[in-house]
C-alpha atoms as a PDB file:
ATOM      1  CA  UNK A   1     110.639 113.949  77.780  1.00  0.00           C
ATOM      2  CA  UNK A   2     107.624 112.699  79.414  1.00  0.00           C
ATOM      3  CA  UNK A   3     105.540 113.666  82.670  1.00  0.00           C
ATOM      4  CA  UNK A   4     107.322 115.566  85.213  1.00  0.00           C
ATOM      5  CA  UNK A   5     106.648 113.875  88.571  1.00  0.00           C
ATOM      6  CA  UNK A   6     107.806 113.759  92.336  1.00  0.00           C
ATOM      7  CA  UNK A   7     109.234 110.645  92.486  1.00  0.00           C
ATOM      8  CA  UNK A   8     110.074 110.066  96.055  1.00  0.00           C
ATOM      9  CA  UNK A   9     112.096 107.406  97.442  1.00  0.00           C
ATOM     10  CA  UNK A  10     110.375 104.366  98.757  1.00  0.00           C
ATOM     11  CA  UNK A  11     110.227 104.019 102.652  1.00  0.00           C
ATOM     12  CA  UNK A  12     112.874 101.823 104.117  1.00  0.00           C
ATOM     13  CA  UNK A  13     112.130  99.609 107.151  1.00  0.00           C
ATOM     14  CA  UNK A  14     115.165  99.051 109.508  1.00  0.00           C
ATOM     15  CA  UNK A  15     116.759  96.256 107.607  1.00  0.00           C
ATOM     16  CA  UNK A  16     117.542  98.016 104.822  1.00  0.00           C
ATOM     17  CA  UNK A  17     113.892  96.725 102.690  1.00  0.00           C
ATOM     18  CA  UNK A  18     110.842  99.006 101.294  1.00  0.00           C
ATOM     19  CA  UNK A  19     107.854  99.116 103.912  1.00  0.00           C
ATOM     20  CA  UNK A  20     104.789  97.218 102.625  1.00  0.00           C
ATOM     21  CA  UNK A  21     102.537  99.656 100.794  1.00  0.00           C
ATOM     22  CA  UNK A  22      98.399  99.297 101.407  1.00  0.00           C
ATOM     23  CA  UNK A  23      96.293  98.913  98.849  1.00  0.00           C
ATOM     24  CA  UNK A  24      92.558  98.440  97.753  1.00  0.00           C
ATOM     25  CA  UNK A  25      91.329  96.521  95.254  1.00  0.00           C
ATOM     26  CA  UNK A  26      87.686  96.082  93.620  1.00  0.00           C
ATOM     27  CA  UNK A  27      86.920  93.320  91.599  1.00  0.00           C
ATOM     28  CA  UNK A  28      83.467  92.679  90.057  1.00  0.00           C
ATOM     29  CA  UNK A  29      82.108  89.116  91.689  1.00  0.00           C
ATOM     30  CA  UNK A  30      81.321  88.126  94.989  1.00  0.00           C
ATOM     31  CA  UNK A  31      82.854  84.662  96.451  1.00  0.00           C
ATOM     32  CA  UNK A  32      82.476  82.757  99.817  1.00  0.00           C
ATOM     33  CA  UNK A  33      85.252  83.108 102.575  1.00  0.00           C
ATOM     34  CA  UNK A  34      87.311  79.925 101.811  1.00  0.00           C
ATOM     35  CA  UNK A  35      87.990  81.227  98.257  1.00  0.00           C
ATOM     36  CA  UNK A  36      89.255  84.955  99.557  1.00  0.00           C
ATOM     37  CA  UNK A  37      91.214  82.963 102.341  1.00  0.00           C
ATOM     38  CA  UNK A  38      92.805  80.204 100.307  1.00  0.00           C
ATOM     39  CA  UNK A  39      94.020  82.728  97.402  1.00  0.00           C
ATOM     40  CA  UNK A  40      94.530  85.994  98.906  1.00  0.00           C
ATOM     41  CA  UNK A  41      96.097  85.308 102.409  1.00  0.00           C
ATOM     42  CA  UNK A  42      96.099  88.201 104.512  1.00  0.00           C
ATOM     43  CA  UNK A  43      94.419  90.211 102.650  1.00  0.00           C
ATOM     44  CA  UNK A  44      90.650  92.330 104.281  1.00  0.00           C
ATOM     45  CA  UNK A  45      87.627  91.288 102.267  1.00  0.00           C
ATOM     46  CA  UNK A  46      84.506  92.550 101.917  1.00  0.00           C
ATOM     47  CA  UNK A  47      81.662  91.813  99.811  1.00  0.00           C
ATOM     48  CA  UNK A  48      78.844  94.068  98.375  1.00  0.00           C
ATOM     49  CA  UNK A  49      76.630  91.455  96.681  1.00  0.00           C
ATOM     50  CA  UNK A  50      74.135  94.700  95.952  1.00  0.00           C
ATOM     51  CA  UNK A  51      76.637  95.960  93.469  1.00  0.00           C
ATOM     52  CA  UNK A  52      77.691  92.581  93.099  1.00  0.00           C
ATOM     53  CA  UNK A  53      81.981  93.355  93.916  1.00  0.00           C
ATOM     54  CA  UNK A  54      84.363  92.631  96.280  1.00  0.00           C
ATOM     55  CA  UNK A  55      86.944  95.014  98.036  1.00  0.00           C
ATOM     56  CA  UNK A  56      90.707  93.666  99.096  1.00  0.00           C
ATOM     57  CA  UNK A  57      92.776  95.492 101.569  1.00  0.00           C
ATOM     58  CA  UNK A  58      95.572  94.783 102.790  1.00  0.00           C
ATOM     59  CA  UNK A  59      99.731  95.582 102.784  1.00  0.00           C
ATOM     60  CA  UNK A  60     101.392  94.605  99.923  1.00  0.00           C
ATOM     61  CA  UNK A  61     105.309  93.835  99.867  1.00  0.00           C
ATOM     62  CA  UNK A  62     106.621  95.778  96.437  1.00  0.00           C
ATOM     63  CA  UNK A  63     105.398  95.341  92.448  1.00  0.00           C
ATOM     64  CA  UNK A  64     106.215  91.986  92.289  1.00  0.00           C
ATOM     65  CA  UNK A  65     103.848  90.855  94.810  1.00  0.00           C
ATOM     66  CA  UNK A  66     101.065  93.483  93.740  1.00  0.00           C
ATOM     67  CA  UNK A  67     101.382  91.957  89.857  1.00  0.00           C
ATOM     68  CA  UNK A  68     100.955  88.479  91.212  1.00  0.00           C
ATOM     69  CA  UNK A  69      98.046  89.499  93.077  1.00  0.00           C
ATOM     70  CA  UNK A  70      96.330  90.832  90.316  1.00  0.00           C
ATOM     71  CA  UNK A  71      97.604  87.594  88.055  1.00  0.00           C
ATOM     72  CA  UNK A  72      95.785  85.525  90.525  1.00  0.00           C
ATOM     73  CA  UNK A  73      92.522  87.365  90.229  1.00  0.00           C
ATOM     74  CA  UNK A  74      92.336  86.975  86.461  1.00  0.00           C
ATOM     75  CA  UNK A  75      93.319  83.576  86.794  1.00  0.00           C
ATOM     76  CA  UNK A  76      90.260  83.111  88.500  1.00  0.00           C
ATOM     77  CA  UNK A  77      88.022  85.315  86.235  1.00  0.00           C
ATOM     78  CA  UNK A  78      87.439  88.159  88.046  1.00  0.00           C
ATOM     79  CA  UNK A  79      87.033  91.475  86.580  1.00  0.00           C
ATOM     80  CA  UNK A  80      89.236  94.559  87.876  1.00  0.00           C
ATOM     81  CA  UNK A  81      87.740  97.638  88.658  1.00  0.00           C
ATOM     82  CA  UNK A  82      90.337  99.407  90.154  1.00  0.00           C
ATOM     83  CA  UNK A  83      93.697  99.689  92.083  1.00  0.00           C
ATOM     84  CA  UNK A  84      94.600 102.064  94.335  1.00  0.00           C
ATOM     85  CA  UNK A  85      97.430 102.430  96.960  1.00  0.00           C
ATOM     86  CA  UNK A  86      95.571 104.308 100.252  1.00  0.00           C
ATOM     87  CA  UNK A  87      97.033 105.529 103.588  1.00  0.00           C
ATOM     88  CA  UNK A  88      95.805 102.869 105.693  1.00  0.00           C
END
């Protein structure tokens, strides 16, 4: 039943918890520093006020922290373009 997929373990770092995955997200709107920095911590910004979005990087812990991430961002009114996990 359902999609077939390769579900692979999660990576492990040495204590015994998953590696922090990286991820990108777009979001349509373009803030100032302090806003990026006060809500989104560690997390790589950059802005494209041409196209009028923003781009987060950064590593992200597990699900939990990924869904509060993206609970903070509607909070604030921003509209999601997209989520994807990436290499770096």
């Amino acid at each position: 039943m359902g999609n077939e997929t390769n579900c692979s373990p999660p990576q492990m770092e040495p204590a015994g918890e998953p590696s922090p995955l990286a991820y990108e997200i777009r979001v349509k709107g373009c803030k100032d520093k302090v806003f990026w920095s006060d809500w989104f911590g560690d997390m790589e910004f950059l802005t494209d006020s041409d196209q009028g979005e923003t781009t987060l990087r950064g590593r992200i812990a597990d699900q939990a922290e990924l869904y509060g991430l993206l609970s903070r961002l509607r909070n604030k009114g921003l509209t999601l373009i997209s989520v994807q996990q990436t290499s770096g």
